[in-house]
N, C-alpha and C. Protein backbone atom coordinates (compact mmCIF):
# COMPACT_ATOMS: atom_id res chain seq x y z
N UNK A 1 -41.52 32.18 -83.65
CA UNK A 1 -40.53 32.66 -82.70
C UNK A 1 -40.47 31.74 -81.48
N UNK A 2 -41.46 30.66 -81.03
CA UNK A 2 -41.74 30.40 -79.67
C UNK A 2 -41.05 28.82 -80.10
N UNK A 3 -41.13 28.61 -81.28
CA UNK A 3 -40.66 26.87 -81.58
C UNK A 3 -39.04 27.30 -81.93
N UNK A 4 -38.65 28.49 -82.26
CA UNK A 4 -37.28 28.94 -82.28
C UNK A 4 -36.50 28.92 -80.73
N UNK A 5 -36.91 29.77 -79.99
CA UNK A 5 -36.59 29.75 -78.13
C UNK A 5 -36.90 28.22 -78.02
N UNK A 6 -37.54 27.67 -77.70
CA UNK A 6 -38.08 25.77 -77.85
C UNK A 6 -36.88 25.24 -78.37
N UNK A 7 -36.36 25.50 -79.61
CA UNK A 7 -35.50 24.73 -80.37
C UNK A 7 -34.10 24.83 -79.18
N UNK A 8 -33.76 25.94 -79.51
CA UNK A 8 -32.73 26.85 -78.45
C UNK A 8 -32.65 26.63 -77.58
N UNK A 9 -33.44 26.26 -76.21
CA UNK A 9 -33.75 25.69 -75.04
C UNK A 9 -33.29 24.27 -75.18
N UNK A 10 -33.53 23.51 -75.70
CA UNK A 10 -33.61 21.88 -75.73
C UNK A 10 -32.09 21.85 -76.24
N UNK A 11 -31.42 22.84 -76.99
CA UNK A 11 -30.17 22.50 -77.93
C UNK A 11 -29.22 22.94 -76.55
N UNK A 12 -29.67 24.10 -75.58
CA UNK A 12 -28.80 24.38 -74.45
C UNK A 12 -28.93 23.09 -73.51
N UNK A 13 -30.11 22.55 -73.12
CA UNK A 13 -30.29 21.41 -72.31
C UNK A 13 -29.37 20.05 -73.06
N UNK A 14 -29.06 20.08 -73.86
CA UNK A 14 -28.79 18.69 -74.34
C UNK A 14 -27.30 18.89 -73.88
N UNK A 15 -26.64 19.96 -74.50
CA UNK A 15 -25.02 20.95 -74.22
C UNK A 15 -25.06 20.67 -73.38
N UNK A 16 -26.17 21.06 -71.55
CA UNK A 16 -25.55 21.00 -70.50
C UNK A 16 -25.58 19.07 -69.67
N UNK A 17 -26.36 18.78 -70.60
CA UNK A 17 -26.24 17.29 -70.21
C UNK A 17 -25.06 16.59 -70.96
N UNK A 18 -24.45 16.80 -72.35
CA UNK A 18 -23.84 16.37 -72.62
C UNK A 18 -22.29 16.43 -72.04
N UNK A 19 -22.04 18.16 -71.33
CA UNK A 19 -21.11 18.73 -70.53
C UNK A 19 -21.25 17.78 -69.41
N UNK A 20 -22.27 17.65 -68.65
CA UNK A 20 -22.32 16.51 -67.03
C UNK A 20 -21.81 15.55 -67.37
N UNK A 21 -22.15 14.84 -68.51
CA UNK A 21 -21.99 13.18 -68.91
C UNK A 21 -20.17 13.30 -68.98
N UNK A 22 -19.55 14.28 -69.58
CA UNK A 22 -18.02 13.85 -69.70
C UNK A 22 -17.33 14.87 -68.43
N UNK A 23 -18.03 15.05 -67.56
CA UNK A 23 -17.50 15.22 -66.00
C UNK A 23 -17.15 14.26 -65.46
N UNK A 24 -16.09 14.17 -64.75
CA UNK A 24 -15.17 13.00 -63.98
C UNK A 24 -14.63 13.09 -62.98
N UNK A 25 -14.29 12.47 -61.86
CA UNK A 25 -13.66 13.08 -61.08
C UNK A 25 -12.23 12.77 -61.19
N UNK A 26 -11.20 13.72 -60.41
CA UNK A 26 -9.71 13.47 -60.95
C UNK A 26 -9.36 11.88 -61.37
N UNK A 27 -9.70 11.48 -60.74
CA UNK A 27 -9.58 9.95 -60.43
C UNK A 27 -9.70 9.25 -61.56
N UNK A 28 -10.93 9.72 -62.59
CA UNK A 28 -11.39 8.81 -63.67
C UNK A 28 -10.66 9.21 -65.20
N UNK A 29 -9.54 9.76 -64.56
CA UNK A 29 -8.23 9.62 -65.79
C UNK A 29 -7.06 9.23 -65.25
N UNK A 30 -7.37 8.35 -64.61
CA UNK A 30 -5.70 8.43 -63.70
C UNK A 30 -5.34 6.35 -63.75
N UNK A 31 -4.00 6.13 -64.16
CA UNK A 31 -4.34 4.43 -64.40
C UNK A 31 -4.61 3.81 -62.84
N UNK A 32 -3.67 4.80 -61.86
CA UNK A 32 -3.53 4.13 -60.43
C UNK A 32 -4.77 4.86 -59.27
N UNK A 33 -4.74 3.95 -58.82
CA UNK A 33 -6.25 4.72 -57.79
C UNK A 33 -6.73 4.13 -57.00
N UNK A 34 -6.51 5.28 -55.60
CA UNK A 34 -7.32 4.00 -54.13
C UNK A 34 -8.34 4.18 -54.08
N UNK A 35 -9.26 3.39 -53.78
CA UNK A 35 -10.60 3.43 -53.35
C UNK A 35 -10.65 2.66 -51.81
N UNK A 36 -11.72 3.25 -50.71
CA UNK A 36 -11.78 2.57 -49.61
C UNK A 36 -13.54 1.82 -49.23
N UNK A 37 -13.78 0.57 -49.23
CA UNK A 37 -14.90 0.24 -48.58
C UNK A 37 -15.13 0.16 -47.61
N UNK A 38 -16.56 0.58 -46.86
CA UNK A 38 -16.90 0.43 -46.02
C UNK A 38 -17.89 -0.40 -45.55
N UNK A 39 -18.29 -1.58 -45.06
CA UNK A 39 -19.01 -2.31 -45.02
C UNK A 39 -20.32 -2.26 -43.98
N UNK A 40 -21.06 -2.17 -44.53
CA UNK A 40 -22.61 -2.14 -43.68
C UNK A 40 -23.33 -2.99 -43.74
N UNK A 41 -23.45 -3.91 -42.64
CA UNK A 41 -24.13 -5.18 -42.23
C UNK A 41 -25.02 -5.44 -42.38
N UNK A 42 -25.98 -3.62 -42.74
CA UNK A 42 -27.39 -3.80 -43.11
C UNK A 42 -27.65 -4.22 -44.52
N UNK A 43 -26.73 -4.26 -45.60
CA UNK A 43 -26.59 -4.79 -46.55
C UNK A 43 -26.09 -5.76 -47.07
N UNK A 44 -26.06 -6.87 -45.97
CA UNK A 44 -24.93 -7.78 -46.50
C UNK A 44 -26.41 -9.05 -45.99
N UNK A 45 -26.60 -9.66 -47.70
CA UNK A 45 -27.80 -10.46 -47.69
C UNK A 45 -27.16 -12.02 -47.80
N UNK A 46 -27.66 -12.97 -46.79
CA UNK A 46 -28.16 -13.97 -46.73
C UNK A 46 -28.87 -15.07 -47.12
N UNK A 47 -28.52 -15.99 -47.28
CA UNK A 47 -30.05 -17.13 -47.55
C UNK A 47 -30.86 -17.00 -46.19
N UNK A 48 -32.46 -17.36 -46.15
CA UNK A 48 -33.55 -17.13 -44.86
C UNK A 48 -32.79 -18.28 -43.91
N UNK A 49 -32.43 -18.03 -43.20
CA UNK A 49 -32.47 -18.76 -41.72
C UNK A 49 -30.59 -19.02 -41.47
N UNK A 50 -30.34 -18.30 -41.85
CA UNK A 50 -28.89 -18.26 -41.75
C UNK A 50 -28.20 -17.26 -41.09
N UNK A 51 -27.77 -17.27 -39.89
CA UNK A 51 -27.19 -16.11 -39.51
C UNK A 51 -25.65 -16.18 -39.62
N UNK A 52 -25.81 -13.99 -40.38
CA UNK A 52 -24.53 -14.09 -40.93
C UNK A 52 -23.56 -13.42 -40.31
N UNK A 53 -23.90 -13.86 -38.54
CA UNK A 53 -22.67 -13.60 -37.53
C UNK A 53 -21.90 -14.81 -37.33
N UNK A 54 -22.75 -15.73 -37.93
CA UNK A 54 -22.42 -17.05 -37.22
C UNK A 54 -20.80 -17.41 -38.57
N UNK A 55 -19.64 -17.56 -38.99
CA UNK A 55 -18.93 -17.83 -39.88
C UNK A 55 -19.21 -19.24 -40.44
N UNK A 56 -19.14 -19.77 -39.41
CA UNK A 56 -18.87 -21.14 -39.40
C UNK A 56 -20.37 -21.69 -40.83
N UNK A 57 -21.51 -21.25 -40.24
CA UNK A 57 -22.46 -20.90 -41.21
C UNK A 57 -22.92 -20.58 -42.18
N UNK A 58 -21.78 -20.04 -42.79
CA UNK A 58 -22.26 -19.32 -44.05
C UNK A 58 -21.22 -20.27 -44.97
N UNK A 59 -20.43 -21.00 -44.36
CA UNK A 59 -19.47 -21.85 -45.15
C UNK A 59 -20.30 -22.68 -46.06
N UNK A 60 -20.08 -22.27 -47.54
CA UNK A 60 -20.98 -23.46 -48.21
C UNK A 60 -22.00 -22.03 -49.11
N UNK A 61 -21.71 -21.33 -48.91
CA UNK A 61 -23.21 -20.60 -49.15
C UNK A 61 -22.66 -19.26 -50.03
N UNK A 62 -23.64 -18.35 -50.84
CA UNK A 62 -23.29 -17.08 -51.23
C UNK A 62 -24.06 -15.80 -50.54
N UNK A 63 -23.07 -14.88 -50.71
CA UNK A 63 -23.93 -14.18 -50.16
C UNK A 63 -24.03 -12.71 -50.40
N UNK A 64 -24.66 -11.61 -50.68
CA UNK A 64 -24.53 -10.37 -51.71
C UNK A 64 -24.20 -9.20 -50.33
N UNK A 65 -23.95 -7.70 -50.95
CA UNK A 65 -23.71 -6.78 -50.76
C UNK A 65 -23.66 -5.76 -51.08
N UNK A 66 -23.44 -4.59 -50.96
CA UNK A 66 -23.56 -3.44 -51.03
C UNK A 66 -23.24 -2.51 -50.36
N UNK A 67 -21.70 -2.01 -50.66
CA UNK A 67 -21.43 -1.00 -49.60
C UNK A 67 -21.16 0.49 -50.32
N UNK A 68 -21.09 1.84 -49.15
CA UNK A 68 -20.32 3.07 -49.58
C UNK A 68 -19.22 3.03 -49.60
N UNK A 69 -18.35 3.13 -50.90
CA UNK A 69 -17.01 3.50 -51.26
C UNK A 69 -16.58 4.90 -51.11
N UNK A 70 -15.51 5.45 -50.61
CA UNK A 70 -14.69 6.85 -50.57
C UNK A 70 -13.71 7.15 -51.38
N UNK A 71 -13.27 8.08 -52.03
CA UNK A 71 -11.71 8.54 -52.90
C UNK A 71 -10.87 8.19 -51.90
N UNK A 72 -9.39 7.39 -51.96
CA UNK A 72 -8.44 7.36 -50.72
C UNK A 72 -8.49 5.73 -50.17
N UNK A 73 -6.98 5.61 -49.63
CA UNK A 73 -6.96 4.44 -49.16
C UNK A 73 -7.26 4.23 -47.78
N UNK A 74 -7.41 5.35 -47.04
CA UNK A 74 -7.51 5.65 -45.34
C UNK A 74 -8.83 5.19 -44.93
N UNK A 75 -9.85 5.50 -45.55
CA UNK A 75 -11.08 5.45 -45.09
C UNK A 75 -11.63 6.32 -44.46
N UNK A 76 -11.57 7.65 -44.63
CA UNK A 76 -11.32 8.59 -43.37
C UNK A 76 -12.12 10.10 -44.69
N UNK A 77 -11.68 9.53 -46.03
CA UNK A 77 -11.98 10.45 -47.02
C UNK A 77 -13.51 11.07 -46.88
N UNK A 78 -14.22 12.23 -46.86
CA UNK A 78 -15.48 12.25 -47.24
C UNK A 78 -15.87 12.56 -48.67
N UNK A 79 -14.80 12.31 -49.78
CA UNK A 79 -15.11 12.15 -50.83
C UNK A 79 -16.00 11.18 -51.67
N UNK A 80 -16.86 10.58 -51.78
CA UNK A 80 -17.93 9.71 -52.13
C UNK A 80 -17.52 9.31 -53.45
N UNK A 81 -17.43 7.99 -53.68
CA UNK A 81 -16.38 7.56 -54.98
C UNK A 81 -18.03 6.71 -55.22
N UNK A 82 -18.40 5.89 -54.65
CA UNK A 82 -20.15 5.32 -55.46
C UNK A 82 -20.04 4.25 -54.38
N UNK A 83 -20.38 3.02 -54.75
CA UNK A 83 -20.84 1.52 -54.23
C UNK A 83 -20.09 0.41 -54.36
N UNK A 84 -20.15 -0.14 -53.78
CA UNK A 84 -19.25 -1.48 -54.57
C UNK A 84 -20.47 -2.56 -53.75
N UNK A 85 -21.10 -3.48 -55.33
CA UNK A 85 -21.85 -4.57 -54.82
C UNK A 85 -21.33 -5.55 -55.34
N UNK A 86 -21.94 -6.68 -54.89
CA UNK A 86 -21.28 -8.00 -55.88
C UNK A 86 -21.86 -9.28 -54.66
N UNK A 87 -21.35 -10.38 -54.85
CA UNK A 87 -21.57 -11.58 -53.76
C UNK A 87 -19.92 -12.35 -53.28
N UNK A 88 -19.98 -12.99 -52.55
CA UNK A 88 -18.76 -13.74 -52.03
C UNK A 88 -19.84 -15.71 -52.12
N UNK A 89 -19.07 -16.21 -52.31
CA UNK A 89 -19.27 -17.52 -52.05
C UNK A 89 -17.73 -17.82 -50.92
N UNK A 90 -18.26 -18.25 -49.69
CA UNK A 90 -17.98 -18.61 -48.80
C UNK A 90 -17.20 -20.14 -48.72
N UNK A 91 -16.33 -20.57 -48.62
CA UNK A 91 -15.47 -21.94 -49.03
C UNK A 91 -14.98 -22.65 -47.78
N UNK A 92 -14.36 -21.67 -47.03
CA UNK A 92 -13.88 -21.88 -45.31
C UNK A 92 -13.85 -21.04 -44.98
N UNK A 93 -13.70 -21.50 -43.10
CA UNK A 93 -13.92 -20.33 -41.96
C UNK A 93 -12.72 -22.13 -41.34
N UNK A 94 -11.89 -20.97 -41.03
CA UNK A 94 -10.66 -21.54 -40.28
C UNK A 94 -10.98 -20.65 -38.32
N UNK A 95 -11.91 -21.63 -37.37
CA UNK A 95 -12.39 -20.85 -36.27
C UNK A 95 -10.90 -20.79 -35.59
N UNK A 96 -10.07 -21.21 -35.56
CA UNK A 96 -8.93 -21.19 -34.54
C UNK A 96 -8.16 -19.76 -35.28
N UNK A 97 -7.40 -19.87 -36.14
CA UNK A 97 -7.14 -18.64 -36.86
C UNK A 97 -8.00 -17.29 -37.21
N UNK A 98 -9.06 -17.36 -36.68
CA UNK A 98 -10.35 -16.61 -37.32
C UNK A 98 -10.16 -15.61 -38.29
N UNK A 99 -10.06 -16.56 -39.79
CA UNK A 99 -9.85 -16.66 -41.53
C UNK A 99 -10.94 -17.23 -42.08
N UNK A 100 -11.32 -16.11 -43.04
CA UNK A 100 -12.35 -16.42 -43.81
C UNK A 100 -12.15 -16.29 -44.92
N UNK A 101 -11.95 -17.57 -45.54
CA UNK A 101 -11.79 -17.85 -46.94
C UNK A 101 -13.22 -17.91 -47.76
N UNK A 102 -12.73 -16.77 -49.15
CA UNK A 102 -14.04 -16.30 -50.14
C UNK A 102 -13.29 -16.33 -51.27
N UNK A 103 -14.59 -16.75 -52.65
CA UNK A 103 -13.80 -15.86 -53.66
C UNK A 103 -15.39 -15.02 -54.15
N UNK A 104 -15.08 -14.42 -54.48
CA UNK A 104 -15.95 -13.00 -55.03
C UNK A 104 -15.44 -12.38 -56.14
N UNK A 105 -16.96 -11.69 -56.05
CA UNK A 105 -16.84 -10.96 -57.52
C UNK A 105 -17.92 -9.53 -57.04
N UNK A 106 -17.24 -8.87 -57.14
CA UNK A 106 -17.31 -7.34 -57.01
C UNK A 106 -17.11 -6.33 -57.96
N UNK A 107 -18.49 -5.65 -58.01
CA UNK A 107 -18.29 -3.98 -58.93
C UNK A 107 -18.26 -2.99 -58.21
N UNK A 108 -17.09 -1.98 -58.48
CA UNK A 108 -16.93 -0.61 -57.86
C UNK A 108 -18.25 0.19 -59.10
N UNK A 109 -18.89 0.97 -58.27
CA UNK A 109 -19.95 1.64 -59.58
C UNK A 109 -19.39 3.21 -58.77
N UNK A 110 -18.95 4.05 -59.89
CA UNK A 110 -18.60 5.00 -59.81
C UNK A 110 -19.57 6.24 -60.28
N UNK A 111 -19.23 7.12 -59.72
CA UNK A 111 -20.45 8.59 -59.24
C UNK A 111 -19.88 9.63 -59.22
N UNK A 112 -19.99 10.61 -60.42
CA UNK A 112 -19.64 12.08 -60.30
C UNK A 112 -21.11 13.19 -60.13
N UNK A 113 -21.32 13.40 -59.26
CA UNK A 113 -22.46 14.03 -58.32
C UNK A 113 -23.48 13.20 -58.16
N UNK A 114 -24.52 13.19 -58.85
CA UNK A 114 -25.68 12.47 -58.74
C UNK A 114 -25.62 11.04 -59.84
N UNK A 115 -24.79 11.33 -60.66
CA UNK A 115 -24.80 10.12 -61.58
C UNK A 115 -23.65 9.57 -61.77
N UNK A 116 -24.00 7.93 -62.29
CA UNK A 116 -23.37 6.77 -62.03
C UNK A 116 -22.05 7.38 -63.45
N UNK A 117 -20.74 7.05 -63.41
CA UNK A 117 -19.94 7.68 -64.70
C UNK A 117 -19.32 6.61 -65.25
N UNK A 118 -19.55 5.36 -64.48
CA UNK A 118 -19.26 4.30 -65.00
C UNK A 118 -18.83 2.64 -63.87
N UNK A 119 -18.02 1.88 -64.44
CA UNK A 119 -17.74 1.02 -63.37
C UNK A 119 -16.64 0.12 -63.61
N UNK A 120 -16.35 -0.93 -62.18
CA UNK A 120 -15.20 -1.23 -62.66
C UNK A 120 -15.53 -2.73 -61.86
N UNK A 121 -14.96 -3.72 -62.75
CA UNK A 121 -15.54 -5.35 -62.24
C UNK A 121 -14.39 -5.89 -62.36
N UNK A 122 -14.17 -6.99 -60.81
CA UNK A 122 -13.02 -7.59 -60.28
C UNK A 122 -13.67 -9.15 -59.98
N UNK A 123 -12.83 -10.02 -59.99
CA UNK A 123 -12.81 -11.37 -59.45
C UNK A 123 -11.79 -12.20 -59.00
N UNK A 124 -11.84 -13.10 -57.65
CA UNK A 124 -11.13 -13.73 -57.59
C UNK A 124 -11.20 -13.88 -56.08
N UNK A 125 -10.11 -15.03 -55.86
CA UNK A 125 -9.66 -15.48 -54.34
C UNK A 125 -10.32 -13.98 -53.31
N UNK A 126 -10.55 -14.21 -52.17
CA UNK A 126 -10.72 -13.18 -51.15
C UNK A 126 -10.57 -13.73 -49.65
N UNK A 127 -9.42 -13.12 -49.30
CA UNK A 127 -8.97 -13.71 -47.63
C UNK A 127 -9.08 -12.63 -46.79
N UNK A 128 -10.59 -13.45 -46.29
CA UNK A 128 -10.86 -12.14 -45.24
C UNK A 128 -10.59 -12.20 -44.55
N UNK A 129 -9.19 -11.87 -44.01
CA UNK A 129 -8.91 -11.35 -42.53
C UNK A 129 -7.85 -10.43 -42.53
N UNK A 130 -7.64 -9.62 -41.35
CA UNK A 130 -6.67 -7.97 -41.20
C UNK A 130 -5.34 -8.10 -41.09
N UNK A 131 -5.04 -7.28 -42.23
CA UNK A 131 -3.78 -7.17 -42.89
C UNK A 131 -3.48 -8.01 -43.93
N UNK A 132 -4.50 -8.74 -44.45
CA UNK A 132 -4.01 -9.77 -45.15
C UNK A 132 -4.36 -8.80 -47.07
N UNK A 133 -3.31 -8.89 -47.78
CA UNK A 133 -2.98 -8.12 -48.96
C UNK A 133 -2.85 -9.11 -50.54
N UNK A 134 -3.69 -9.34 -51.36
CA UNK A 134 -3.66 -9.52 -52.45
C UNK A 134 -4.49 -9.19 -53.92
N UNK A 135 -4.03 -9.54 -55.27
CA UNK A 135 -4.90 -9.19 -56.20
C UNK A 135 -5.65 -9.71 -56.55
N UNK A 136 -6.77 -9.37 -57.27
CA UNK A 136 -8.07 -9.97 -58.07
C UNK A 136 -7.95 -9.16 -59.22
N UNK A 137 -8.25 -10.06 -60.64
CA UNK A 137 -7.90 -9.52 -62.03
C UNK A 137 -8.95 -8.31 -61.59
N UNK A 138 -9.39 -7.62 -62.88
CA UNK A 138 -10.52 -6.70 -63.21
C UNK A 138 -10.66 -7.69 -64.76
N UNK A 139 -12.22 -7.98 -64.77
CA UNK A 139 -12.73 -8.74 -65.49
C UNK A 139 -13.51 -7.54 -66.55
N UNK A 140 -13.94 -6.27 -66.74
CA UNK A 140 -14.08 -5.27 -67.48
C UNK A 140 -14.87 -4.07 -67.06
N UNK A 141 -14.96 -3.12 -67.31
CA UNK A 141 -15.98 -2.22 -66.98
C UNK A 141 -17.04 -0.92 -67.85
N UNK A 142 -17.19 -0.25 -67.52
CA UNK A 142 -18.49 0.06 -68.13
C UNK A 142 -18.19 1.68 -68.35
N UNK A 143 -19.10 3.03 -69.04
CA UNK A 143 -18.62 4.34 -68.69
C UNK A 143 -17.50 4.70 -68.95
N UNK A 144 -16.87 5.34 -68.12
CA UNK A 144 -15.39 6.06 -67.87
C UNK A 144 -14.49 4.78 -68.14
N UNK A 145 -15.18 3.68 -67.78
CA UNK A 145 -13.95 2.74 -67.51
C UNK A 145 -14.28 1.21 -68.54
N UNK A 146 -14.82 1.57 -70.07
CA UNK A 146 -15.56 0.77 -70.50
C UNK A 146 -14.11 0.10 -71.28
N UNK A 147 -13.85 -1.47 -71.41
CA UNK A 147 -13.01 -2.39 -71.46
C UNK A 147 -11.85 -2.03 -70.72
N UNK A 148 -11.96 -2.19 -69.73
CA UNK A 148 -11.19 -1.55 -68.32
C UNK A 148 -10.21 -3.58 -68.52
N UNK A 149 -8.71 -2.94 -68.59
CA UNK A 149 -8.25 -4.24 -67.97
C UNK A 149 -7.04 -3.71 -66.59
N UNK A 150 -6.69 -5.00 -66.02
CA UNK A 150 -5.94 -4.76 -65.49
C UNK A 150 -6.02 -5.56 -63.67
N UNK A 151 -5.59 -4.88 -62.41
CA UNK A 151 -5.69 -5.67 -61.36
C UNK A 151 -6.21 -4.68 -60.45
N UNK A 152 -7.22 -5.14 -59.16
CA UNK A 152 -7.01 -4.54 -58.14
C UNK A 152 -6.28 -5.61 -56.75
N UNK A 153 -5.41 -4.14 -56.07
CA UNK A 153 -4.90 -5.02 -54.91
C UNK A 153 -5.85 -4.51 -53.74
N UNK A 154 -6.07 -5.62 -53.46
CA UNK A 154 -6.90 -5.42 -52.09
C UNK A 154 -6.03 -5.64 -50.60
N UNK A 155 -6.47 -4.95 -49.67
CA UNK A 155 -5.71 -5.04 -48.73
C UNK A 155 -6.81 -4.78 -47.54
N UNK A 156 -6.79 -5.77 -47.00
CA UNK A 156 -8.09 -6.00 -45.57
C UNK A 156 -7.36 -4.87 -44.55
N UNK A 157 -8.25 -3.99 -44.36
CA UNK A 157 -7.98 -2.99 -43.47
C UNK A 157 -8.92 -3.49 -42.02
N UNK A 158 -9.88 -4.21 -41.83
CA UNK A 158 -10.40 -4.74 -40.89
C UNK A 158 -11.09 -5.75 -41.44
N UNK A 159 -11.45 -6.96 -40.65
CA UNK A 159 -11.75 -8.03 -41.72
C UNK A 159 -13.53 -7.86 -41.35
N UNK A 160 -13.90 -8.09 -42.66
CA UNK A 160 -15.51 -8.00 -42.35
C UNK A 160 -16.01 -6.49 -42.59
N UNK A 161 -15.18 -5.33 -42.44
CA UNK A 161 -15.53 -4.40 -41.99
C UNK A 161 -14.93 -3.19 -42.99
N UNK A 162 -13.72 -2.77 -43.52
CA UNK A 162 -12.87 -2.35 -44.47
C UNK A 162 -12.33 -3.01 -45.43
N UNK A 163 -12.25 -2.20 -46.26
CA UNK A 163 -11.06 -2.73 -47.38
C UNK A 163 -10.70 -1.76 -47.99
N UNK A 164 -9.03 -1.46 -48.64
CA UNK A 164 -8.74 -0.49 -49.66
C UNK A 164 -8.55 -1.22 -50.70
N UNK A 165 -9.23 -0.63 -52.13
CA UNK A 165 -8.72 -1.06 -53.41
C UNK A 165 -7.74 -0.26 -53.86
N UNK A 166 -6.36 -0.24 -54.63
CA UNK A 166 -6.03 -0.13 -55.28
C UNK A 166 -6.21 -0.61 -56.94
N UNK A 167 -6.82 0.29 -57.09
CA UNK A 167 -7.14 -0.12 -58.95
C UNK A 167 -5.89 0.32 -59.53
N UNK A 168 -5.39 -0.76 -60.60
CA UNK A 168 -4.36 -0.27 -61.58
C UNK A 168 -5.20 -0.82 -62.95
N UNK A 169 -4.88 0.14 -63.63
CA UNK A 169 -5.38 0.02 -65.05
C UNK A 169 -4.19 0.06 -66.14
N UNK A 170 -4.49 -1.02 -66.94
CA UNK A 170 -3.40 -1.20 -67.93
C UNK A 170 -3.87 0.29 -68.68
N UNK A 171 -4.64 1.14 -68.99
CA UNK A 171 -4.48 1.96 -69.56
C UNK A 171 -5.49 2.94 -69.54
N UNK A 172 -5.31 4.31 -69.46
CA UNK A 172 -6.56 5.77 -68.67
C UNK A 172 -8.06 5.31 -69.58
N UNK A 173 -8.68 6.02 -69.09
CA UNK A 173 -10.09 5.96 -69.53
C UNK A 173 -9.67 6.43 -71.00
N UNK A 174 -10.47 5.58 -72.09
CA UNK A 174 -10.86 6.77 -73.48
C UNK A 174 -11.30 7.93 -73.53
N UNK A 175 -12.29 8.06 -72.51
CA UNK A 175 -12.74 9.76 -71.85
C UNK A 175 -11.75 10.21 -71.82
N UNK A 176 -10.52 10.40 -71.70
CA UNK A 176 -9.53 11.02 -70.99
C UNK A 176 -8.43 11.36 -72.34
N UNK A 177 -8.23 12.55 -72.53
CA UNK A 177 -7.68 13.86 -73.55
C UNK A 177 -6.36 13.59 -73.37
């Protein structure tokens, strides 16, 4: 009777993990979708002896990250969409215009409560400075969003400091009914 309840137990636990795993948030059936970054300085890594206030400095160099992403293009959302890490290699810093030319490669890693539901990987040109608006392919992704094609438009909401993605997906998650 006790390896029967046992059996029964583990067959409900697996049900309620298998139920979490195809939880999504609205978002992760939808082809179009903003996401907003927020950038934290305490995560934005360096080579040793390089300071990465200095622009002019980092020209020549790569350099990684890790920020909190929100649902929404405002930035303002307290909806928690996951991370977006990746590196920039640094090419120019135009000091008179103060333009910072990157190209990068960035993953949005996406989060429905405590766990990761999948992800989404971009590359290309990056002109960091405010207001300045263009795309980077999506190179594939993982989860919810596994052979993910398609573009995000990025649009510098403060340079250094924000960004909204617009993800467009040539086509919804396979998760998605």
């Amino acid at each position: 009777m006790a390896s029967v309840r046992c059996v029964a137990l583990m067959v409900a636990a697996l049900a309620l993990l298998a139920g979490s795993a195809s939880a999504q948030p609205p978002e992760g059936c939808m082809k179009t979708f903003a996401v907003t970054e927020k950038a934290d300085p305490a995560t934005f890594v360096v080579p040793t002896g390089v300071d990465p206030n200095n622009m002019t400095a980092l020209t020549g160099i790569s350099a990684g990250f890790t920020n909190p992403v929100v649902f929404g293009g405002s930035g303002n959302s307290n909806r928690t969409a996951g991370i977006s890490h990746g590196f920039c290699y640094y090419f120019g810093y135009d000091a008179k215009e103060e333009k910072t030319y990157n190209y990068c490669h960035t993953t949005l890693v996406f989060y429905y409560g405590p766990a990761p539901i999948g992800s989404i990987t971009f590359s290309g040109p990056f002109s960091d400075w405010a207001d300045s608006v263009f795309e980077n392919a999506i190179s594939g992704g993982t989860g919810w969003f596994a052979g993910a094609n398609g573009v995000v438009k990025v649009e510098v909401k403060s340079a250094l400091e924000q960004y909204k993605y617009v993800v467009r997906l040539d086509e919804k998650s396979r998760q998605c009914k």
